[in-house]
Structures are given as C-alpha cells and as structure tokens.
Protein backbone atom coordinates (compact mmCIF):
# COMPACT_ATOMS: atom_id res chain seq x y z
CA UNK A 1 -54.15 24.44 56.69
CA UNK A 2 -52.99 22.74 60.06
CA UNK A 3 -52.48 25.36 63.21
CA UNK A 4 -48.87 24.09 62.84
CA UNK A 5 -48.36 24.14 59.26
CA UNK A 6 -50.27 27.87 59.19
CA UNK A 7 -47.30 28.50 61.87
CA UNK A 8 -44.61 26.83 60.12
CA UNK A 9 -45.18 28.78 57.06
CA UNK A 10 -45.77 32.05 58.54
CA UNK A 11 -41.79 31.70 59.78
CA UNK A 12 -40.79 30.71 57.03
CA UNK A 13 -41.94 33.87 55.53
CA UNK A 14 -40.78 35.74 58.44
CA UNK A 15 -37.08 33.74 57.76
CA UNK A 16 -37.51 34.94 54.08
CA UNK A 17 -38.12 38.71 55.27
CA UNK A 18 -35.02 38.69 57.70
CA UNK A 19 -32.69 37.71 55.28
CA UNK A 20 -34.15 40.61 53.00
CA UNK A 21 -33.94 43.07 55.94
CA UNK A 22 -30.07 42.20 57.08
CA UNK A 23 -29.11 42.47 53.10
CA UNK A 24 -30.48 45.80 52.78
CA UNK A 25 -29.02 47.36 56.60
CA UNK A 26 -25.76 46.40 55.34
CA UNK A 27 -26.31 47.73 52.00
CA UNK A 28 -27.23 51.55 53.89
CA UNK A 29 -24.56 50.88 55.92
CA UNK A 30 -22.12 50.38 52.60
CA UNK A 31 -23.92 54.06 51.56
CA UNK A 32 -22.92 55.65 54.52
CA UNK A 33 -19.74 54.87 53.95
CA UNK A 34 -19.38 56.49 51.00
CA UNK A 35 -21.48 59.05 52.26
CA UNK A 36 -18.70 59.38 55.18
CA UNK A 37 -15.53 59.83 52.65
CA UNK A 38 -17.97 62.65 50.85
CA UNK A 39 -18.28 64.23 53.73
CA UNK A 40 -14.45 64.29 55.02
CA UNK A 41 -13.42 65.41 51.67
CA UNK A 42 -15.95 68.57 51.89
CA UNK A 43 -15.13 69.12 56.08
CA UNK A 44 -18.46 68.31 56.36
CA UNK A 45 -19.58 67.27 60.14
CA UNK A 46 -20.81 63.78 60.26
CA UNK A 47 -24.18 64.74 62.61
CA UNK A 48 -26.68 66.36 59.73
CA UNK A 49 -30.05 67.14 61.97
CA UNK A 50 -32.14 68.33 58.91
CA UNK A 51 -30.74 65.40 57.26
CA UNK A 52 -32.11 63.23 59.88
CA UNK A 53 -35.21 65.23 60.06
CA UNK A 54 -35.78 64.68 55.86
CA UNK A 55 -35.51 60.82 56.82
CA UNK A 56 -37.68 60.83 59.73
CA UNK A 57 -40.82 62.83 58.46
CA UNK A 58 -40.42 60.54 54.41
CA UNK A 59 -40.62 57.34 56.85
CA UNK A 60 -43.44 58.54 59.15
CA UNK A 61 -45.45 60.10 55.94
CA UNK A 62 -44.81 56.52 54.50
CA UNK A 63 -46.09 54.22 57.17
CA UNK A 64 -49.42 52.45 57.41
CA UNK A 65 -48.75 50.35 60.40
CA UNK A 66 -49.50 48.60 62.33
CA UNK A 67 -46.33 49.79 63.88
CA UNK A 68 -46.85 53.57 65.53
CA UNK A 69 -44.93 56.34 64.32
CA UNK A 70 -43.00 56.23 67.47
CA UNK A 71 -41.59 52.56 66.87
CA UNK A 72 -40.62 52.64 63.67
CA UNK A 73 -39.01 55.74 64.44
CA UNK A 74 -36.64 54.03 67.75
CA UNK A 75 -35.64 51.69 64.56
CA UNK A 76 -34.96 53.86 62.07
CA UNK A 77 -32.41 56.18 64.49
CA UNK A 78 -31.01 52.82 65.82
CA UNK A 79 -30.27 51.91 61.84
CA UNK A 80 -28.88 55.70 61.32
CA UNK A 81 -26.80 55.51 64.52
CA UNK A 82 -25.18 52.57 63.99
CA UNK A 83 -24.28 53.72 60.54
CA UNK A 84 -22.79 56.74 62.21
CA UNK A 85 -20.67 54.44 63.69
CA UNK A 86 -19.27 53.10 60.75
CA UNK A 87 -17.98 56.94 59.79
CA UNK A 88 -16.08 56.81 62.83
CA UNK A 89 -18.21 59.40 64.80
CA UNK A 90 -17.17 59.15 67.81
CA UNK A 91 -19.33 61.49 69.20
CA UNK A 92 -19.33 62.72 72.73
CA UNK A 93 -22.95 63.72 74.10
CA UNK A 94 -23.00 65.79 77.67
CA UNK A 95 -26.67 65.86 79.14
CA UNK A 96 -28.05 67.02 82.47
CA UNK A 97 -27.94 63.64 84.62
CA UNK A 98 -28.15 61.73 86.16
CA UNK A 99 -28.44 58.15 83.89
CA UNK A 100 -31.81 57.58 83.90
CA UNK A 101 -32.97 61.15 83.43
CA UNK A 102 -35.07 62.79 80.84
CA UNK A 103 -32.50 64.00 79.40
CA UNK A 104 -30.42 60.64 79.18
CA UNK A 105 -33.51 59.61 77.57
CA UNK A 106 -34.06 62.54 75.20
CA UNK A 107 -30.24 62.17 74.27
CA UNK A 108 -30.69 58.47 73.58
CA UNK A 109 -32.96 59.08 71.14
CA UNK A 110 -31.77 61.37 69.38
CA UNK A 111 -28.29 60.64 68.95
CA UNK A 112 -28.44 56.30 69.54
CA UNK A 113 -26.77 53.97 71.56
CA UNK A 114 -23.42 54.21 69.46
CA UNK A 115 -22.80 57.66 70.89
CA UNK A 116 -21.00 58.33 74.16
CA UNK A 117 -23.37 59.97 76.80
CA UNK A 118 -21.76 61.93 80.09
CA UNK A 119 -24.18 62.98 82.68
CA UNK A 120 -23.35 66.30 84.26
CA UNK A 121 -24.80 67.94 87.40
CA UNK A 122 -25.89 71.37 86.47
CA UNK A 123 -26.87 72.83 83.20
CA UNK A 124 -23.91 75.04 82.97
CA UNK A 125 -21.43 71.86 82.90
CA UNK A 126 -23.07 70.63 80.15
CA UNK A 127 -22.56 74.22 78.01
CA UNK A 128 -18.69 74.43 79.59
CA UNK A 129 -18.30 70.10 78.29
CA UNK A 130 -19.14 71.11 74.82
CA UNK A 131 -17.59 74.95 75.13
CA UNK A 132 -14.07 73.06 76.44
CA UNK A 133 -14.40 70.51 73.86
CA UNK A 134 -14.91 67.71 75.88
CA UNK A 135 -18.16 66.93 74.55
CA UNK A 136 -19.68 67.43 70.87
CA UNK A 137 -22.78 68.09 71.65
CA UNK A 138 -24.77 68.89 75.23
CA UNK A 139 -28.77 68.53 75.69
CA UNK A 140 -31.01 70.11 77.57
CA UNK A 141 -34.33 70.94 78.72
CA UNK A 142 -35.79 74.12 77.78
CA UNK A 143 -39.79 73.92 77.62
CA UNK A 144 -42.29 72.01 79.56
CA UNK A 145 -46.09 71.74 78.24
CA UNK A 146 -47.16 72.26 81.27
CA UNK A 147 -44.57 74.03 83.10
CA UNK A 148 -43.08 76.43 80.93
CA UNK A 149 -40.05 77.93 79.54
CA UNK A 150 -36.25 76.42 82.02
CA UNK A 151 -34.99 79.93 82.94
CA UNK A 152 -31.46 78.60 83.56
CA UNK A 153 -31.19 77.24 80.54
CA UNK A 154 -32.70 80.39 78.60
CA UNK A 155 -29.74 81.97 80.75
CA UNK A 156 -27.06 79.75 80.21
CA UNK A 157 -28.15 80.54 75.73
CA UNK A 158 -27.26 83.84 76.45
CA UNK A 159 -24.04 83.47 78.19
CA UNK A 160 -22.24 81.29 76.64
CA UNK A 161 -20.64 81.15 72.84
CA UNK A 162 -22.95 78.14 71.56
CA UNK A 163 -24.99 77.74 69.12
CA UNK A 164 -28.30 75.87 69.31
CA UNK A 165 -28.06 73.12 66.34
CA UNK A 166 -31.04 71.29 66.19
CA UNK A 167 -34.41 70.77 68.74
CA UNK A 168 -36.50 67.46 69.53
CA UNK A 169 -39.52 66.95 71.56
CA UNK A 170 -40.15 64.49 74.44
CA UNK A 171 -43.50 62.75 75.78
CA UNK A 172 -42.99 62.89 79.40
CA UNK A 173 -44.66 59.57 80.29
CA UNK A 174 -44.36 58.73 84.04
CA UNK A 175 -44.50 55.16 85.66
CA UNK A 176 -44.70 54.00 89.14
CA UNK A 177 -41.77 51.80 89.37
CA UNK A 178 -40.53 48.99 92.22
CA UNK A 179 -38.66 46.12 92.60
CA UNK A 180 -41.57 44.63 93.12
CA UNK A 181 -44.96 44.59 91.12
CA UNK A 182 -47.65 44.56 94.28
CA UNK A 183 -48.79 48.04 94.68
CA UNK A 184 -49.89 46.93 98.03
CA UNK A 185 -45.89 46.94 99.73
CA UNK A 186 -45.21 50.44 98.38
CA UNK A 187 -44.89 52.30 101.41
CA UNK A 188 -43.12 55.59 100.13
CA UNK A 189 -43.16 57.29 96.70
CA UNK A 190 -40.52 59.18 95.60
CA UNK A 191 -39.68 61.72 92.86
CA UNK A 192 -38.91 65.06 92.41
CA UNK A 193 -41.68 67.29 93.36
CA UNK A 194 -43.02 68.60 89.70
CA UNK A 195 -43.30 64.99 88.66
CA UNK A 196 -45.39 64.21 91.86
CA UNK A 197 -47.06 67.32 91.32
CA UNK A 198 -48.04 66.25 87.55
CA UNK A 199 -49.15 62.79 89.30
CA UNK A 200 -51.43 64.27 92.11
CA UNK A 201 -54.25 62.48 90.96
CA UNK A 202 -53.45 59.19 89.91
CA UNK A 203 -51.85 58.96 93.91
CA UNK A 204 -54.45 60.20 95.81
CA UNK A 205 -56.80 57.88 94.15
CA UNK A 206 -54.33 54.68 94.55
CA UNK A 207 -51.92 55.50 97.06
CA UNK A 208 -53.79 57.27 100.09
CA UNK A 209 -51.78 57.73 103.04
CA UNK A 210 -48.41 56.84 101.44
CA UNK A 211 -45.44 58.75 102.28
CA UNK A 212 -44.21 61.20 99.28
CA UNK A 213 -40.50 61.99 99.43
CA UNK A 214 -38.91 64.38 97.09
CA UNK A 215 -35.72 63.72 94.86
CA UNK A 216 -33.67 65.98 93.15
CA UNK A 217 -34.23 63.99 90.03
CA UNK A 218 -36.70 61.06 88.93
CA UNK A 219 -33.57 59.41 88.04
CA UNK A 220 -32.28 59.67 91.54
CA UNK A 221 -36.06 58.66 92.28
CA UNK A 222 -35.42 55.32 90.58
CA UNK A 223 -31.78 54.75 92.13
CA UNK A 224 -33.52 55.26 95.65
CA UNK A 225 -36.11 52.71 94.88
CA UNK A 226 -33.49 50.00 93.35
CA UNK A 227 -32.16 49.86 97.05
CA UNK A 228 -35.34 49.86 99.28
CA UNK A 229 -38.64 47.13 97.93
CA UNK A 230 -40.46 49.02 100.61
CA UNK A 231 -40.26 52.46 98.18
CA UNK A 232 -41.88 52.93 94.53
CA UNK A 233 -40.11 56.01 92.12
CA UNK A 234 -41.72 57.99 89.86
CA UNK A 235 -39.81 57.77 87.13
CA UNK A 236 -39.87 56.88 83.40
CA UNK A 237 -39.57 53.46 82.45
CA UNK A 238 -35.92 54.15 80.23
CA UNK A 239 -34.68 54.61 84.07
CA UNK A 240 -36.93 51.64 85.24
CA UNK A 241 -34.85 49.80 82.74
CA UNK A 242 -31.03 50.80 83.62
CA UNK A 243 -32.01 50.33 87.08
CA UNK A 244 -33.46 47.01 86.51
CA UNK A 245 -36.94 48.22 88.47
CA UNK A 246 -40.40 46.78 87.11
CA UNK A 247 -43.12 48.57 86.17
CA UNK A 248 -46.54 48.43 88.78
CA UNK A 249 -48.59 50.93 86.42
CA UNK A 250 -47.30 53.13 83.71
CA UNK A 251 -48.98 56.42 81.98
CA UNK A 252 -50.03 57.95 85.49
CA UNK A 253 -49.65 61.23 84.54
CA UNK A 254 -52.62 63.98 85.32
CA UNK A 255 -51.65 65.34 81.88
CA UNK A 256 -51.54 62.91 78.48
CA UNK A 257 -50.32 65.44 76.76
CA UNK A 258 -47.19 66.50 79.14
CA UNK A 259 -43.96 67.42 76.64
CA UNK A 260 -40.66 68.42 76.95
CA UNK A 261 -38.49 70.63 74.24
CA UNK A 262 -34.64 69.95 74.33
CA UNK A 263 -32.47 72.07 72.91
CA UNK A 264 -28.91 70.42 70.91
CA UNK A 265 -26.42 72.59 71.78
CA UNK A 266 -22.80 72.65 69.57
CA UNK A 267 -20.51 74.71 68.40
CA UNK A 268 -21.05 75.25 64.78
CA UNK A 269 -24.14 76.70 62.94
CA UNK A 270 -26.15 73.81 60.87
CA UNK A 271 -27.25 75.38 57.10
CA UNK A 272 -30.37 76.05 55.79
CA UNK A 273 -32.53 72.53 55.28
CA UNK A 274 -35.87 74.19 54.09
CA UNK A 275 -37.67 74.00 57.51
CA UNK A 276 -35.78 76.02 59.96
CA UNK A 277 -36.46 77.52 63.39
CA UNK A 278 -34.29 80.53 64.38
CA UNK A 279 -34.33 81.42 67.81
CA UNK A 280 -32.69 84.72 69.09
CA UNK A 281 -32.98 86.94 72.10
CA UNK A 282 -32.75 90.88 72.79
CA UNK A 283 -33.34 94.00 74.78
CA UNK A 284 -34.83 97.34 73.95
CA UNK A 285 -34.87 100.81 75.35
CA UNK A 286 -37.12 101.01 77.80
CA UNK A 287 -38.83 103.74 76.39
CA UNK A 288 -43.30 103.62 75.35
CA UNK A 289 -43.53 101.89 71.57
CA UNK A 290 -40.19 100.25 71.34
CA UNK A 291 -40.87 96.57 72.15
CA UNK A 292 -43.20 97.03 68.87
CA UNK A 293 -40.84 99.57 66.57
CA UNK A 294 -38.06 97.28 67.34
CA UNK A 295 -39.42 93.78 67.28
CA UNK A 296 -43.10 93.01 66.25
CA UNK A 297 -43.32 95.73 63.28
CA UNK A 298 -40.18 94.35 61.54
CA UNK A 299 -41.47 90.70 61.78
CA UNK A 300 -44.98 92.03 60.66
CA UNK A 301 -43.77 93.95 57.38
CA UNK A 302 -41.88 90.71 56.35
CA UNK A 303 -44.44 88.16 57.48
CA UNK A 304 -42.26 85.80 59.32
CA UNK A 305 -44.05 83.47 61.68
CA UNK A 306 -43.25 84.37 64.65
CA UNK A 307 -44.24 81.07 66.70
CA UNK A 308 -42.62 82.25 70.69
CA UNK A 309 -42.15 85.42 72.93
CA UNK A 310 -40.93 85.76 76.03
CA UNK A 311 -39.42 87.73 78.75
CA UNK A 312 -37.10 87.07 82.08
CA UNK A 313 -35.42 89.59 83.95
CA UNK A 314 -31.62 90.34 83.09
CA UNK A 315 -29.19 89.42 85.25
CA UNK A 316 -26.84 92.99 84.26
CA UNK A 317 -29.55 95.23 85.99
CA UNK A 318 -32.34 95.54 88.38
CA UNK A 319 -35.39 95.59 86.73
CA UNK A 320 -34.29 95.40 82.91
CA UNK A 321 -35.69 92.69 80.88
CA UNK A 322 -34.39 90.05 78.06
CA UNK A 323 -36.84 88.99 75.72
CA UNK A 324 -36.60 85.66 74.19
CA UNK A 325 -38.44 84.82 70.50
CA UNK A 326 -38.47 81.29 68.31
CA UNK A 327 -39.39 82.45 64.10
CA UNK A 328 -40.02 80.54 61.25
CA UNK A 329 -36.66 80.75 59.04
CA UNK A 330 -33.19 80.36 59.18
CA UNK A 331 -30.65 83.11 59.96
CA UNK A 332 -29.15 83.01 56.19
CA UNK A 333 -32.64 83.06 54.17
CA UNK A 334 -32.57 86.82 52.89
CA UNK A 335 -36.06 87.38 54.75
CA UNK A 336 -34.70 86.84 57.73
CA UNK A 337 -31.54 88.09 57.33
CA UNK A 338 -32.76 91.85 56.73
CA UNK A 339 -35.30 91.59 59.20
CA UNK A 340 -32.65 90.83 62.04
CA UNK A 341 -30.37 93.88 60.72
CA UNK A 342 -34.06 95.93 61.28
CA UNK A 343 -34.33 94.54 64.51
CA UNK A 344 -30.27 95.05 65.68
CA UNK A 345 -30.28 98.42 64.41
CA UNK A 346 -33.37 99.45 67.18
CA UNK A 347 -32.33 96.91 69.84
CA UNK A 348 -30.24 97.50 73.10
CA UNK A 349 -28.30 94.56 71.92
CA UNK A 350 -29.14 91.22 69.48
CA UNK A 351 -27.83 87.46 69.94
CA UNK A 352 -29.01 85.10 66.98
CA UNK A 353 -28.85 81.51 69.79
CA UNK A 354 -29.19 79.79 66.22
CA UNK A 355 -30.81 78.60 63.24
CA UNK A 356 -31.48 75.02 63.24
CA UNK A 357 -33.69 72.34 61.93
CA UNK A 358 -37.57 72.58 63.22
CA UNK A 359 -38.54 69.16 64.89
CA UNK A 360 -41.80 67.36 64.81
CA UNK A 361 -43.88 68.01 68.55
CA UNK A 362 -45.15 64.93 70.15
C-alpha cells in the first residue's frame, strides 16, 4: 500500500476509534449520573477516594501500553472529574500556594480541572479554609523522600479537628525553565533553596558561575523568571505551563527517585475500602518500658503492619515528645479497633488523624 493510502487508512481507523471512545465517555458519564441520585438519596459524599483508588489500580493492572501508567492515569482522573461535574460537585480544594506549586500540582491531579483550587499562604489557612467551611477539602505536603517528615504540617494534624481522608504520592521532577530556550542567557537561577539543594549537581556541571537566588516557593521561582529573560526558575514544568515559561532541560534532579506524600484533609471519616492506612499520634509517660508496653507490644500481639514511627517535640512542654505512627488497617476493622483501646488505655493521650484509603507510591 501507498505511504498515503497506508496514512489515509490508518485515520480512518483512528476516526472509527474516536467515535467509539466519545460514545462510551458519555455513556460513564450517563452512569454517574445515576450513580449521583444513589448517592444523594443515601447522604453519601460525592468524592469516594477508595472508590477512585479501585479504578485506578483495575486500569493500571490492565494496561499493556504503550502508554505509561502515569498517562493513562492523567486521562482516566480527567474522565472521573469531569463526571464529577455532572453530580454537581462543586467542590472547593484549598492547597498551600502559590499557583504553580507542588501542591497546585498534587491537587490537580487528584481532584481534576473541574474542581475549584484556592491557594493559601501558610499551612494553617489551608486546615482553618476547610475547618470554616470555605473549602471541602485542603492538601498538603507531609513527606519528602529525601527530606523527611513537614513538622508543621504533622503539627497542624494534631491541632486541628480534621480528619485525614485519603493520601497520594508525587514525583518531584524539576526543570530549568526560561522564557527563553538558550541556556547560554541564563544569568541567575532561582528557586527555593531545597530544590536548588536537590539540583546541586546538575548546576555546577552546566551553570558554573551563575548567580543562585532563593524563593520562597518554586512557584514564585517561575513567576520571577516570567518577568526577567535574563533569569531561569527551578520549577516544575505544571508551573512552566501556567506561567507560559519553556522548558531548557527537564529531569535535573540529583535524585530520580525524589517523592512527595500529600495528605487530603476533610472533615468527615471515609469507610473501610479493603486497603486502608490509619494514621494516629500519641504520648506516653515518660517512664523506662512504656514507649514499648504502650505502643509496639499491642501492635506486635495483633500483627498489624506497622509501616511509620516518629517523634517531634510537643509544643505543651519543654522536652516532652509526640510520637507520630502510619498502620496497615482502618480505624473500624475489629483488629484495629481493640488494639487502639490497648494503646489509649496506656497512653498520655490518643488522636486517631484518620483512616483513609492507602495510595500507590511513585
């Protein structure tokens, strides 16, 4: 067959597929709608993580390519959000900004573009948006691969009457991004210092000598750049993209593997889905034996997977400690449910953050 023909008749078939495609979106979409006067009738929230979770891991396990999991993924949650929309979920998403940020990006993804997104300037505005009811939902960072645990954030869990409702992980993938695309006019980077810190490398080996300013955000990184030619942001290429910056090399991160844990933050308690992640934190007498009477012999005798520990001082008194600890479970499986009245009944004090749908790591 002809080059041309061979090309004709591959759109054809590609015309043929479309149709098939835009039949069947509309036909989930007429589902969800049902779905959606289910759900009203039971008082049944609209936003179903493990749900969403059930869909995503069926359609990774499923495909063979030669799309990555990733991609088909960013379609899938584009299809589900949009379908959202159709059940009139107006939802209001508060994330730490500003636009641009990893956390934009984080909430992006996991909510789609049919949701409304507010950035806020500290992480305790985003937990008093969604405490006040001015926003449905609030994301935020809580663990870095290579950085650790957020300690404000660990704080703000503590403090304030939310409940964690559902986690996602995201690949922090850095780009050096300009107005221009000729490395050789970059005459200042900017970002904020741990993202020039995780980039060390890749700029002493291709940007000797240039000036490194730091930015509160990368976001505000990218802003800076979108005014000046002369300066190149470290940033990730969702921000390149809202502030219409092009990309001079992406993936220059020291670390490949560099991931961020967000935390969805709400204020009602998702049920049991099957694959659960509790999270809780507590405080113990301080007294030889009872970290391991209280906590760790409890968990041991009922052989819940314990999969996080940690400790940061407590803000209530000089050198008294909170410990912080991620399980395998949710709060209303009967494992898990005596085990935390074993643990409340030897603790200081107990606060369940919440049970919530275990996501898939990067």
């Amino acid at each position: 067959m002809a080059p041309n023909k061979k090309l004709a008749s591959l759109r054809r078939e590609i015309d043929t597929l479309d149709s098939r495609l835009l039949e069947l979106i509309n036909r989930r979409a007429e589902f969800a709608i049902e779905v959606s006067g289910l759900k009203r009738k039971d008082c049944l929230g609209v936003y179903d993580p493990s749900r969403e979770r059930e869909i995503e891991g069926r359609i990774t396990e499923k495909n063979s390519g030669p799309l990555s999991d990733e991609d088909i993924l960013f379609v899938f949650r584009e299809i589900i959000s949009r379908c959202r929309s159709l059940q009139h979920d107006d939802r209001k998403i508060a994330y730490l900004g500003p636009e641009g940020s990893f956390s934009n990006q984080a909430a992006f993804r996991e909510f789609g573009v049919s949701s409304e997104f507010f950035p806020m300037p500290s992480f305790e505005d985003v937990f008093e948006d969604v405490y006040a009811k001015r926003a449905d939902f609030g994301i935020l960072p809580v663990e870095n691969s290579v950085e650790g645990s957020v300690g404000d954030v660990l704080d703000m869990l503590l403090e304030w009457d939310l409940s964690i409702s559902a986690e996602c992980f995201e690949r922090i993938e850095l780009s050096l991004l300009s107005l221009g695309t000729d490395i050789s006019q970059v005459k200042t980077v900017a970002s904020h210092p741990q993202a020039l810190g995780q980039c060390r490398k890749w700029i002493a080996t291709n940007l000797y000598g240039v000036a490194l300013v730091e930015t509160p955000s990368t976001a505000a990184a990218a802003k800076m750049s979108a005014r000046d030619p002369s300066v190149a942001a470290i940033a990730s290429r969702f921000a390149g993209s809202i502030y219409d910056l092009r990309t001079i090399q992406s993936h220059i991160e020291d670390s490949p593997r560099n991931t961020t844990r967000f935390l969805v933050v709400g204020r009602n308690n998702p049920p049991p889905s099957g694959q659960d992640k509790t999270s809780i934190a507590f405080s113990v007498r301080d007294e030889p034996g009872a970290l391991h009477k209280a906590f760790f012999l409890p968990f041991s005798e009922s052989s819940i997977n314990l999969t996080k520990i940690e400790s940061r001082p407590s803000r209530d008194g000089q050198w008294e400690y909170v410990f912080f600890a991620d399980f395998s479970g949710h709060r209303e499986d009967r494992s898990v449910r005596e085990t935390l009245e074993r643990v409340g009944d030897n603790c200081v004090f107990l606060k369940v953050l919440g049970s919530y749908p275990a996501g898939a790591p990067v």
